[in-house]
C-alpha atoms as a PDB file:
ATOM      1  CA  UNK A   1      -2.279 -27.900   5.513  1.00  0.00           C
ATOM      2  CA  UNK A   2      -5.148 -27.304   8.243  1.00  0.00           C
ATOM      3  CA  UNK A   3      -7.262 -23.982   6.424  1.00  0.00           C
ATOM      4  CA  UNK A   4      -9.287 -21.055   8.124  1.00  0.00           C
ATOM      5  CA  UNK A   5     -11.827 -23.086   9.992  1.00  0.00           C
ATOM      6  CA  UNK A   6      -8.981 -25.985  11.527  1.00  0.00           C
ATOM      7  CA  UNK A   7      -6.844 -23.098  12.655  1.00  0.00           C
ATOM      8  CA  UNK A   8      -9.381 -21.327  13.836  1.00  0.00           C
ATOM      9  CA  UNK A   9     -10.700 -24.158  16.123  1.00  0.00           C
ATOM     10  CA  UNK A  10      -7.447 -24.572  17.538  1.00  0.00           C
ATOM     11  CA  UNK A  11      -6.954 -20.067  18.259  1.00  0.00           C
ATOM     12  CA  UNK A  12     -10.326 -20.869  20.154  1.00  0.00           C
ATOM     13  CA  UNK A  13      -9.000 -23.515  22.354  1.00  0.00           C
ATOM     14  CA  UNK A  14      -5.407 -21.990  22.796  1.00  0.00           C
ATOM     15  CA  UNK A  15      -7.714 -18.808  24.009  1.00  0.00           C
ATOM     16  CA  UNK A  16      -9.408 -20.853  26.577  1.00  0.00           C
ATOM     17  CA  UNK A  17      -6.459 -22.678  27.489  1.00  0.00           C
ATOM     18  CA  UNK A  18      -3.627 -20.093  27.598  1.00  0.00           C
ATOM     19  CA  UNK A  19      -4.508 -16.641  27.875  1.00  0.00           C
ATOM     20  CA  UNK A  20      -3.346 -15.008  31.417  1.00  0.00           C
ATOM     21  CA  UNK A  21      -0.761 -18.565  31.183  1.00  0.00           C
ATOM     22  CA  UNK A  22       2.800 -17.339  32.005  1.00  0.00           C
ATOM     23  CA  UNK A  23       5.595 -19.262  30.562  1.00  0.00           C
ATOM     24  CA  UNK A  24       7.668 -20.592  32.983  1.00  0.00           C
ATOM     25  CA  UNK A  25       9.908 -22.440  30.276  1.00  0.00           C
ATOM     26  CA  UNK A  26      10.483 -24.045  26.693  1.00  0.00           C
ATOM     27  CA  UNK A  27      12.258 -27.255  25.726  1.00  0.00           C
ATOM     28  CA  UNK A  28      13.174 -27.668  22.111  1.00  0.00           C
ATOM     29  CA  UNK A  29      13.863 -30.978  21.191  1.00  0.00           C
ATOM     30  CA  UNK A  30      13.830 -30.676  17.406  1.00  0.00           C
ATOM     31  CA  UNK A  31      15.614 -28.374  15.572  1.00  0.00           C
ATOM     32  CA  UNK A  32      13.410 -28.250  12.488  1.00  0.00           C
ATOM     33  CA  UNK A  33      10.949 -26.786  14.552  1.00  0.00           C
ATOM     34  CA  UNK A  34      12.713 -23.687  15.381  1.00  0.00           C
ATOM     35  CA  UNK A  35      14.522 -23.256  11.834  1.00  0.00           C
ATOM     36  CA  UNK A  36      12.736 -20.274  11.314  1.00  0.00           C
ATOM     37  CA  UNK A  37      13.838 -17.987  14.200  1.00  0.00           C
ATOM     38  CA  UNK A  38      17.264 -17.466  13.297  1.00  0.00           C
ATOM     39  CA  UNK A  39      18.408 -17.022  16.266  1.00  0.00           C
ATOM     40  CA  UNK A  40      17.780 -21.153  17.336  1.00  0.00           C
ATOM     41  CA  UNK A  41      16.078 -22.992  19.819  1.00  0.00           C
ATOM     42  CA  UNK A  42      17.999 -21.412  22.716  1.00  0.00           C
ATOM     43  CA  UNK A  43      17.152 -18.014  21.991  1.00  0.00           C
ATOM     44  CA  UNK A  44      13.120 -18.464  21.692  1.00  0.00           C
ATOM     45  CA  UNK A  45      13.428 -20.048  24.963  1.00  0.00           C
ATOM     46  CA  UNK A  46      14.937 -17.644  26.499  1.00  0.00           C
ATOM     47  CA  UNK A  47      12.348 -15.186  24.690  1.00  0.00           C
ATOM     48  CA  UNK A  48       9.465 -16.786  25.817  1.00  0.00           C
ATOM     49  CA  UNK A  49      10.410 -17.389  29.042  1.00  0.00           C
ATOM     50  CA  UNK A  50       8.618 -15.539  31.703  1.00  0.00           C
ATOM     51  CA  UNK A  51       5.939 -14.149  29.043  1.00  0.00           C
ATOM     52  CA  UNK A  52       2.822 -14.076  29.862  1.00  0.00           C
ATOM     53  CA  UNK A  53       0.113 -14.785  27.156  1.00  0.00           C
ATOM     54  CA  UNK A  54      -2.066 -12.252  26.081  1.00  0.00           C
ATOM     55  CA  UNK A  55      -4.358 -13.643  23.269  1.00  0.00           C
ATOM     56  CA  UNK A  56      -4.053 -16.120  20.351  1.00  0.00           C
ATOM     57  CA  UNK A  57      -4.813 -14.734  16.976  1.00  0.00           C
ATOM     58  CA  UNK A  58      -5.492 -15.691  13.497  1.00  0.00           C
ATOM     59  CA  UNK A  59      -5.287 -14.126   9.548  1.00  0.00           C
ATOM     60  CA  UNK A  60      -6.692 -17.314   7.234  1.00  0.00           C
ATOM     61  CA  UNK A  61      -4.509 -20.003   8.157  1.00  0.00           C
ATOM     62  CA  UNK A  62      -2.149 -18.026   9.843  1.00  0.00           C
ATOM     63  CA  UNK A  63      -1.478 -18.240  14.228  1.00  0.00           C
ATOM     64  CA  UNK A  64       0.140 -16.526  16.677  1.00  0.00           C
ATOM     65  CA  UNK A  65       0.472 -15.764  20.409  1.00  0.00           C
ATOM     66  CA  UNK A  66       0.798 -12.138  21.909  1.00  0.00           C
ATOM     67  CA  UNK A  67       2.419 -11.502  25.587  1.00  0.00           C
ATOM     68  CA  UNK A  68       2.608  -8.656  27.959  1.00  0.00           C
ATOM     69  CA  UNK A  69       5.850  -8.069  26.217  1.00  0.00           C
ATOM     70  CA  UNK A  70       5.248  -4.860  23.531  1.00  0.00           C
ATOM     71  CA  UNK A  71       4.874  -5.914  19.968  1.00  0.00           C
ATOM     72  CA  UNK A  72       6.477  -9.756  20.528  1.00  0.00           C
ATOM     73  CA  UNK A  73       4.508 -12.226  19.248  1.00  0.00           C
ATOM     74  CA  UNK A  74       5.128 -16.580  18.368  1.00  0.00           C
ATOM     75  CA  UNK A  75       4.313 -17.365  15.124  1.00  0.00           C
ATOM     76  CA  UNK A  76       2.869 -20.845  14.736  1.00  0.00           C
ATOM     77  CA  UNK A  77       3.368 -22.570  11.201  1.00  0.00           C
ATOM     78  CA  UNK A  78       1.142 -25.760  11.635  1.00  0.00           C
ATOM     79  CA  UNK A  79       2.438 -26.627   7.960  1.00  0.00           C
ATOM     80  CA  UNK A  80       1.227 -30.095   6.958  1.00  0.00           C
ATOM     81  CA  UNK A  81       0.586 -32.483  10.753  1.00  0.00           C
ATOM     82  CA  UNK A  82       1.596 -29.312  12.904  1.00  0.00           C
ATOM     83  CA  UNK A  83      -0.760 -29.870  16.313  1.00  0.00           C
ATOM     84  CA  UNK A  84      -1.278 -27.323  19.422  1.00  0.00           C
ATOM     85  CA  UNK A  85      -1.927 -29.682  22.292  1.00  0.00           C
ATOM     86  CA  UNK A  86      -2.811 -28.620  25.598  1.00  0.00           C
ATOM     87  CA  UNK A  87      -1.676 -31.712  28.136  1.00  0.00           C
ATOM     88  CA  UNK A  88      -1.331 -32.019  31.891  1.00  0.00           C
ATOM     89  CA  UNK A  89       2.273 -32.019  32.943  1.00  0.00           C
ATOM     90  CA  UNK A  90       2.405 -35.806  33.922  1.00  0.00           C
ATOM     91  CA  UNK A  91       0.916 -36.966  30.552  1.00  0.00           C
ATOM     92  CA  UNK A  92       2.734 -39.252  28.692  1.00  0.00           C
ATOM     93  CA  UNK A  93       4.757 -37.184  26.055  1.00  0.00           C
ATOM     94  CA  UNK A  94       3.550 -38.059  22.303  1.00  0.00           C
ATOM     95  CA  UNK A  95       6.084 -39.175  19.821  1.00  0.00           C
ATOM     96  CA  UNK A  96       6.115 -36.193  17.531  1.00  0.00           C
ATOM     97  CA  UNK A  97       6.073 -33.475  20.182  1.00  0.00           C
ATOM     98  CA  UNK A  98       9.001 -31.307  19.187  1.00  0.00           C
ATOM     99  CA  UNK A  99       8.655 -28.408  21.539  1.00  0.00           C
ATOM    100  CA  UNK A 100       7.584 -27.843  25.116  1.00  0.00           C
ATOM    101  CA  UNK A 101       6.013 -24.710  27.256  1.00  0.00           C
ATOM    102  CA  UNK A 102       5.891 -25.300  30.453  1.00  0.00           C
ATOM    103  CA  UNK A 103       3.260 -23.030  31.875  1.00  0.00           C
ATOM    104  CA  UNK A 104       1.970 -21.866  35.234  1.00  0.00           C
ATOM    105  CA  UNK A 105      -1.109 -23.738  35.622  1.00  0.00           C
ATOM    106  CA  UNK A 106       1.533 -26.791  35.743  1.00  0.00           C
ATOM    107  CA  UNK A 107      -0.109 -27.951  31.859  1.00  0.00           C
ATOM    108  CA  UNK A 108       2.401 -28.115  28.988  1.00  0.00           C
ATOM    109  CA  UNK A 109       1.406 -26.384  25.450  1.00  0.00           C
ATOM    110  CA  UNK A 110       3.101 -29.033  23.181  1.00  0.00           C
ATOM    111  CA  UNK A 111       3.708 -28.937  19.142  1.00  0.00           C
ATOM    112  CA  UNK A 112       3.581 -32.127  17.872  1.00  0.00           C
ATOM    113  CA  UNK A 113       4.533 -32.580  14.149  1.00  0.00           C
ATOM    114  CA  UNK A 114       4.928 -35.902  12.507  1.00  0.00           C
ATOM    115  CA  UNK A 115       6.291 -34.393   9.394  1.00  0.00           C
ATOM    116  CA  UNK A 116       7.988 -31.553  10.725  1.00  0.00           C
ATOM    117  CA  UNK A 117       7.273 -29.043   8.292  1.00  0.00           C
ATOM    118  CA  UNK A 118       5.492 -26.807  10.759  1.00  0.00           C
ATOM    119  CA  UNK A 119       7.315 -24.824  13.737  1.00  0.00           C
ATOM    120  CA  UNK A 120       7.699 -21.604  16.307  1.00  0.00           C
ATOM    121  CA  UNK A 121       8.808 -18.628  15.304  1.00  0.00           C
ATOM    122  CA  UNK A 122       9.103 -15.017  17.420  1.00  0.00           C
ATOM    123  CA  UNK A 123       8.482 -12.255  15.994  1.00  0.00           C
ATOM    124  CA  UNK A 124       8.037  -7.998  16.105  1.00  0.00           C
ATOM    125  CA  UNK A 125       4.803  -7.240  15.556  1.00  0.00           C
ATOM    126  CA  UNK A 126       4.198  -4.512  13.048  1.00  0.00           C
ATOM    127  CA  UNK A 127       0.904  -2.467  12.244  1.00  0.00           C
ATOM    128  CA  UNK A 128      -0.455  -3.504   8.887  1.00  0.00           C
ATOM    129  CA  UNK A 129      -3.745  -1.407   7.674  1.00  0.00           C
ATOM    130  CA  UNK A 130      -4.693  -0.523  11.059  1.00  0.00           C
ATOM    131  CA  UNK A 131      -4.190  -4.050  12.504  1.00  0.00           C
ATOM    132  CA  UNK A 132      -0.778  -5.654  14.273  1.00  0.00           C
ATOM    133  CA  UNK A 133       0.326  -8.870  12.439  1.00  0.00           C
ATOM    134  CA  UNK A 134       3.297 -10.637  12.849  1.00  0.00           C
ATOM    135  CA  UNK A 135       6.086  -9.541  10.650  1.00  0.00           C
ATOM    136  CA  UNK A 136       6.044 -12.982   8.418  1.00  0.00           C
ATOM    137  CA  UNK A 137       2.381 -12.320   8.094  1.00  0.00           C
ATOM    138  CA  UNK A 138       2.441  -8.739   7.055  1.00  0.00           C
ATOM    139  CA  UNK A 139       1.702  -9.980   3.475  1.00  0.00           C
ATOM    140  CA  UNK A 140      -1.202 -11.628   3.916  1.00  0.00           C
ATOM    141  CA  UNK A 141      -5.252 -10.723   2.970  1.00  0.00           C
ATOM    142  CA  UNK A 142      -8.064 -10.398   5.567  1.00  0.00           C
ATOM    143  CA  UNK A 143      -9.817 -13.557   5.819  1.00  0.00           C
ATOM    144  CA  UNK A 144     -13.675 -13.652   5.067  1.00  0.00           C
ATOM    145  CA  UNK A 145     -14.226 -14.125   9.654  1.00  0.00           C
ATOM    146  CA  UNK A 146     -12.545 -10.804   9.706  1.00  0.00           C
ATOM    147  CA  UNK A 147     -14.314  -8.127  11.008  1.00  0.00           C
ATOM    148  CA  UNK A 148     -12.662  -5.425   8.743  1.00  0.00           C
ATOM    149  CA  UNK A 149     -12.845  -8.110   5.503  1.00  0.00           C
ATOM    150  CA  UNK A 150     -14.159  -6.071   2.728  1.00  0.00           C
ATOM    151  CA  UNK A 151     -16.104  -8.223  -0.122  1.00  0.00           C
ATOM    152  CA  UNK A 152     -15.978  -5.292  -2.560  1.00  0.00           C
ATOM    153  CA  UNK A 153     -12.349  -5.029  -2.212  1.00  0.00           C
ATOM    154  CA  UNK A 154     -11.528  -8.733  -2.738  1.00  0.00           C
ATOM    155  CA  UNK A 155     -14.118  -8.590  -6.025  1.00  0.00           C
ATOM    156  CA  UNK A 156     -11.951  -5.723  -7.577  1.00  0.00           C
ATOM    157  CA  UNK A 157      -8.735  -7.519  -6.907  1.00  0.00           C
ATOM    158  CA  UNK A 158      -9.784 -10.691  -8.340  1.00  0.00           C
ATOM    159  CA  UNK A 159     -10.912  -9.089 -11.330  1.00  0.00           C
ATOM    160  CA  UNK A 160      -7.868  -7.630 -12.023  1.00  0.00           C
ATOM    161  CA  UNK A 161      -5.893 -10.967 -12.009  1.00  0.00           C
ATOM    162  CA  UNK A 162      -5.919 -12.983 -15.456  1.00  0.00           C
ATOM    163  CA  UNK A 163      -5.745 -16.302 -14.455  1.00  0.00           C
ATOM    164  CA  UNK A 164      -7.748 -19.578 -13.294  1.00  0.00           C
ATOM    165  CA  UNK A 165     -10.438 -18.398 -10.293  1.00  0.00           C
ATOM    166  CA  UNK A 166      -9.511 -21.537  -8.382  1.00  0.00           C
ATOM    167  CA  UNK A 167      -5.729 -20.226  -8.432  1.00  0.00           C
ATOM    168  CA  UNK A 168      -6.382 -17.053  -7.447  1.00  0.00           C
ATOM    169  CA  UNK A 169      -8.366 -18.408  -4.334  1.00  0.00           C
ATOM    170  CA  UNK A 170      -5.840 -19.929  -2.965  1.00  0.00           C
ATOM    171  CA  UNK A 171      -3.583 -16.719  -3.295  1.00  0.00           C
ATOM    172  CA  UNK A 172      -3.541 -15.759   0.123  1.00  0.00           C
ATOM    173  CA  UNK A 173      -2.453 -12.045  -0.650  1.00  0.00           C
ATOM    174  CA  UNK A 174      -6.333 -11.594  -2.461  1.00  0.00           C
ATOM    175  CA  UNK A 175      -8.190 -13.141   0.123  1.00  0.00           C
ATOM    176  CA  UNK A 176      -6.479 -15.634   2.782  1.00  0.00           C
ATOM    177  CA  UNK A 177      -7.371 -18.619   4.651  1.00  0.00           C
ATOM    178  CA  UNK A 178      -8.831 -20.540   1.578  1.00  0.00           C
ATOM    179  CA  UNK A 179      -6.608 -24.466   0.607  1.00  0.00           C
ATOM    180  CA  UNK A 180      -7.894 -26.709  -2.067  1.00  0.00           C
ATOM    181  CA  UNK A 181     -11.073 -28.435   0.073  1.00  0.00           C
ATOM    182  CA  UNK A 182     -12.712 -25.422   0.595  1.00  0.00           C
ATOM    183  CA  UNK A 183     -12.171 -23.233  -3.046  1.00  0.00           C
ATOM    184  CA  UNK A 184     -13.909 -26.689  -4.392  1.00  0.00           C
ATOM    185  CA  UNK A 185     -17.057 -26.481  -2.167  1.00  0.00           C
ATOM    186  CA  UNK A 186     -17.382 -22.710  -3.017  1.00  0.00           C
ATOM    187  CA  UNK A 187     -16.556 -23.244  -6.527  1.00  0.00           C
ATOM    188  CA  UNK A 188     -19.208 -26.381  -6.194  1.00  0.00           C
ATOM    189  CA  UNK A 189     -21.977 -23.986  -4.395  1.00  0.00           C
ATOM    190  CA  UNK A 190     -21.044 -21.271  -6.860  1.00  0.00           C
ATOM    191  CA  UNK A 191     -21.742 -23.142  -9.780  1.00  0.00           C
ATOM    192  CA  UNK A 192     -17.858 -22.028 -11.280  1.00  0.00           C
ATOM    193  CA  UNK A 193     -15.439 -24.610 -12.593  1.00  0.00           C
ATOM    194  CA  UNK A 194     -11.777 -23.685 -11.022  1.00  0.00           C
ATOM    195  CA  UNK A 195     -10.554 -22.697 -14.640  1.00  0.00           C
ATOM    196  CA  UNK A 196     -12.413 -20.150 -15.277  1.00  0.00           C
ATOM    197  CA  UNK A 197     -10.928 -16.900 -15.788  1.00  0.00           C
ATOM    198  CA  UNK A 198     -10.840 -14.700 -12.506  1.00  0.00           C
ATOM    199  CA  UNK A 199     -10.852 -11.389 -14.772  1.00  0.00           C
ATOM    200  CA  UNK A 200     -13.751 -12.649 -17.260  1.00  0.00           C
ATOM    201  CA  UNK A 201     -15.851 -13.355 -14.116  1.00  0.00           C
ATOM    202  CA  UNK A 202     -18.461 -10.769 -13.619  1.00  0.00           C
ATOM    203  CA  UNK A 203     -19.116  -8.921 -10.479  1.00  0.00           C
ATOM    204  CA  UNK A 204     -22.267 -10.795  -9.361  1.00  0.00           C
ATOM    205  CA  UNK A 205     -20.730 -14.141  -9.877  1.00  0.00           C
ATOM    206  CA  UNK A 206     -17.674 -13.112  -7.905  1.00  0.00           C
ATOM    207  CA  UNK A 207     -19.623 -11.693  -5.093  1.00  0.00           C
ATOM    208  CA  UNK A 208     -22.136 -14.854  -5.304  1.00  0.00           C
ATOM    209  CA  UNK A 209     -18.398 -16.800  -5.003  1.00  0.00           C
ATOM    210  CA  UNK A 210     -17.373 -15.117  -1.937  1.00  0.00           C
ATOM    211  CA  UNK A 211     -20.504 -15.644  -0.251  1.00  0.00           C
ATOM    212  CA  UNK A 212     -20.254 -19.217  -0.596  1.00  0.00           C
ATOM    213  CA  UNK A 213     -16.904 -19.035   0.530  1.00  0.00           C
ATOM    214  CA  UNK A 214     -17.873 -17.331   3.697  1.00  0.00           C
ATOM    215  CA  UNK A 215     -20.678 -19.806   4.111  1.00  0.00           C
ATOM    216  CA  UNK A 216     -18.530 -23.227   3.893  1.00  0.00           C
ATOM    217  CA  UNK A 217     -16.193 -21.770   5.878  1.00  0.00           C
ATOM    218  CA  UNK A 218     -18.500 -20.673   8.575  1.00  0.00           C
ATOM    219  CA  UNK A 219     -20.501 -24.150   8.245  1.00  0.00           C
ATOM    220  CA  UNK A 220     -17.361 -25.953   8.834  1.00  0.00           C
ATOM    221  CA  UNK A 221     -16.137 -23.709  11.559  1.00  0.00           C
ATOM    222  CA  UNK A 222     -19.501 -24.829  13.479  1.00  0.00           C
ATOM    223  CA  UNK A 223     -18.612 -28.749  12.763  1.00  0.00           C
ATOM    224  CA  UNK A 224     -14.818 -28.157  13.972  1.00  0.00           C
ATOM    225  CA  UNK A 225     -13.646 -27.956  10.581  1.00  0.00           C
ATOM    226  CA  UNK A 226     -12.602 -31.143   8.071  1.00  0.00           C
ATOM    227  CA  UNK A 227     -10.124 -33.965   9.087  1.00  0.00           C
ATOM    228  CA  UNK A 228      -8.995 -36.685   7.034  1.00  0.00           C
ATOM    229  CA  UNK A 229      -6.916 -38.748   9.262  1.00  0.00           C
ATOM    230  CA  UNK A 230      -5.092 -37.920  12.615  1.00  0.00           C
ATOM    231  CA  UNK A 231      -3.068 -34.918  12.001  1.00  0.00           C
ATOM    232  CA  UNK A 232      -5.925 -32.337  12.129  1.00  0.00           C
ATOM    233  CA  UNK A 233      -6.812 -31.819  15.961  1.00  0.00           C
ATOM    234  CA  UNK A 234      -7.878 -29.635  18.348  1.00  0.00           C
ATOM    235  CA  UNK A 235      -5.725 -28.341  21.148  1.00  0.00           C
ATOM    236  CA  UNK A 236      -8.182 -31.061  23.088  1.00  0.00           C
ATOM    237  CA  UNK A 237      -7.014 -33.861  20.731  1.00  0.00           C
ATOM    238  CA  UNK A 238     -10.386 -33.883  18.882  1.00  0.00           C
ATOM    239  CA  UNK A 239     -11.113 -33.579  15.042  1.00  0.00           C
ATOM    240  CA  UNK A 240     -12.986 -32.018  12.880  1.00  0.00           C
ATOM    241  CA  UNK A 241     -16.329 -33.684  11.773  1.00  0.00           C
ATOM    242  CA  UNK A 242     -17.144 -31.312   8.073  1.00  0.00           C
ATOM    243  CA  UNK A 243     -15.878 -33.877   6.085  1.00  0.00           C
ATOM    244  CA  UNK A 244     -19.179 -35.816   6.025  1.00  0.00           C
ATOM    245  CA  UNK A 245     -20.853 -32.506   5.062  1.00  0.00           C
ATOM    246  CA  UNK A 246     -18.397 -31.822   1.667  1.00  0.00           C
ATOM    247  CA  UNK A 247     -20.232 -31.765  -1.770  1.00  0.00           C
ATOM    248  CA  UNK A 248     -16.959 -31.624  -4.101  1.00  0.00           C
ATOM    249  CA  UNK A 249     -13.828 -32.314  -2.763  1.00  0.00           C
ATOM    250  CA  UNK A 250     -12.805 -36.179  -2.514  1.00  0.00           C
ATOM    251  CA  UNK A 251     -16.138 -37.159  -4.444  1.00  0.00           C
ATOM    252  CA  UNK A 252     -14.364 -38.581  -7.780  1.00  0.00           C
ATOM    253  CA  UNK A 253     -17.589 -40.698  -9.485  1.00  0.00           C
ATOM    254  CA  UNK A 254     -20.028 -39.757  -6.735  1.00  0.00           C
ATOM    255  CA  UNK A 255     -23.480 -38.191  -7.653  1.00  0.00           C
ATOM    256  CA  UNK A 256     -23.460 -34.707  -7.875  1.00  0.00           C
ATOM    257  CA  UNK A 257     -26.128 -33.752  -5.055  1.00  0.00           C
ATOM    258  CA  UNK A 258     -27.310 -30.880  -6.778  1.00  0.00           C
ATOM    259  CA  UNK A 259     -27.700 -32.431 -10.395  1.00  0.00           C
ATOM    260  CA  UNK A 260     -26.719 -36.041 -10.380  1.00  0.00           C
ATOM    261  CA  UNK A 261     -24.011 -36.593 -12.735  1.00  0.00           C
ATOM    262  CA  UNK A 262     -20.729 -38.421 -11.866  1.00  0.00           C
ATOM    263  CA  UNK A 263     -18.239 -36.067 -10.050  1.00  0.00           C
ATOM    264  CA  UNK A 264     -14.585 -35.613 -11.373  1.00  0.00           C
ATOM    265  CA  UNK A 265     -11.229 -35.356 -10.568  1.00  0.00           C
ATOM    266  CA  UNK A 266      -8.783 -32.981 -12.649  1.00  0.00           C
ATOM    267  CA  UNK A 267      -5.140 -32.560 -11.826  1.00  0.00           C
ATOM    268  CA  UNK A 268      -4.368 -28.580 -10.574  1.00  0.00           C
ATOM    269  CA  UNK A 269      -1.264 -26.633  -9.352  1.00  0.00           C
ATOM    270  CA  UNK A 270      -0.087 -30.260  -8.057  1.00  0.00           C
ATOM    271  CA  UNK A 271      -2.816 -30.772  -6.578  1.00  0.00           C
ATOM    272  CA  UNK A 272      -7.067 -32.416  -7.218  1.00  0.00           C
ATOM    273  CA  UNK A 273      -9.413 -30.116  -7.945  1.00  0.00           C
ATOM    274  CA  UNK A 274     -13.383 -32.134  -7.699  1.00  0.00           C
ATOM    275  CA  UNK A 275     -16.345 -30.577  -9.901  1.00  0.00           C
ATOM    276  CA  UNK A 276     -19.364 -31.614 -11.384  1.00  0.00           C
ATOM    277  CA  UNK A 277     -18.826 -31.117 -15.377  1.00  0.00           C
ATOM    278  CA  UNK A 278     -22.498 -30.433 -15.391  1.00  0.00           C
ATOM    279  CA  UNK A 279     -23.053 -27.564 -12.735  1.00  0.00           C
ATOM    280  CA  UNK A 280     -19.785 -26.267 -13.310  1.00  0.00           C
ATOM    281  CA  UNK A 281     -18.845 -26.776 -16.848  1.00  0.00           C
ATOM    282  CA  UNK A 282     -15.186 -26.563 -18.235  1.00  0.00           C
ATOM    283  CA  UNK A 283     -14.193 -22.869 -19.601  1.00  0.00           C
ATOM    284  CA  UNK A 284     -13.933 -23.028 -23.665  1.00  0.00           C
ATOM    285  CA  UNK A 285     -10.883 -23.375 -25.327  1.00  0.00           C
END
């Protein structure tokens, strides 16, 4: 799943793209797409229809659209291959593109999703701490891009939760917008291995953490965040370039560039967690 600095590549060109855009219609042509507004493919259709777009907006790895309809918004679930392409009307239509918005400018916003785990959903707004969020993303943290983000917050939360740093990262309701690459650079830059105790963390460390959070994040943001193969693009069709920048993640038996030793690989949460056992060395017991 694309994290903060993917999605927010692809809010930047969906800005440029389709804000003052009115929808002038919406083809579904995959069902699995729309599975999460209730109400089926007909009915967001017939939503959208006619909107015009507003703004495109992000929490962590979390997208929507707003229209000059009050307090309706489309949530967009990239999940795993989800894409937000921006085409001209007459281009060929790609394989995987499950739903299509016809707009006025006579270009098509199209969601293409190989694995079809992603979709549209529309939704009420609601007002969350001073801020409207869609109603399937009232639950989620600030992000560390968010102007209102507080770092001392985020440090008292985290030490109130008694379990493995790297899990708590990637608990988007304590800070979102962090997956698995980007808690192992921070971790990495940090000097932390993932298994450490949130709680038994002190507050320097934890502050030092976020900071190198924010940093990687930003630094990959710059580079149009990391892609491993096809499914991460732009709205432009492009990807992301930070992958040749990353110090931990996908480095099994590589030279640790701060220290030298071998880099390894540890199974976590289903997924690979990357460290150096030297910089970051394992928790006791």
């Amino acid at each position: 799943m694309p994290e903060l600095p993917e999605v927010e590549v692809v809010r930047r060109g969906l800005t440029e793209h389709l804000v003052a855009r009115v929808v002038e219609s919406v083809t579904v042509k995959h069902p699995r797409s729309v599975r999460r507004h209730v109400l089926g493919g007909e009915d967001l259709a017939a939503r959208l229809t006619g909107l015009r777009v507003e703004s495109a907006q992000r929490r962590g790895k979390f997208l929507w659209l707003t229209f000059d309809e009050p307090d309706t918004s489309l949530v967009v679930h990239l999940g795993m291959s989800g894409q937000m392409l921006v085409q001209p009307g007459d281009a060929p239509l790609e394989k995987h593109a499950h739903i299509i918005a016809r707009l006025d400018s006579g270009s098509e916003l199209r969601f293409v999703d190989q694995r079809t785990f992603g979709g549209w959903q529309v939704s009420d707004l609601l007002e969350v701490d001073g801020t409207l969020v869609p109603e399937p993303v009232a639950h989620i943290a600030r992000d560390p891009l968010d102007p209102r983000y507080d770092a001392d917050r985020v440090v008292k939360a985290l030490r109130a939760k008694h379990s493995e740093i790297k899990r708590v990262l990637l608990d988007q309701t304590v800070v979102s917008g962090i997956g698995n690459i980007y808690a192992d650079e921070a971790l990495w830059r940090a000097g932390i291995h993932g298994e450490r105790i949130a709680a038994k963390l002190t507050r320097p460390k934890l502050h030092t953490l976020l900071t190198e959070v924010h940093a990687v994040v930003s630094e990959a943001l710059a580079v149009g965040g990391t892609s491993f193969d096809a499914l991460y693009v732009n709205v432009n069709g492009e990807s992301g370039y930070f992958e040749r920048s990353l110090n931990a993640y996908g480095r099994e038996h590589e030279p640790c560039r701060r220290c030298g030793a071998p880099m390894v690989r540890e199974k976590f949460m289903n997924r690979s967690s990357f460290s150096c056992p030297r910089c970051q060395p394992r928790p006791r017991g």
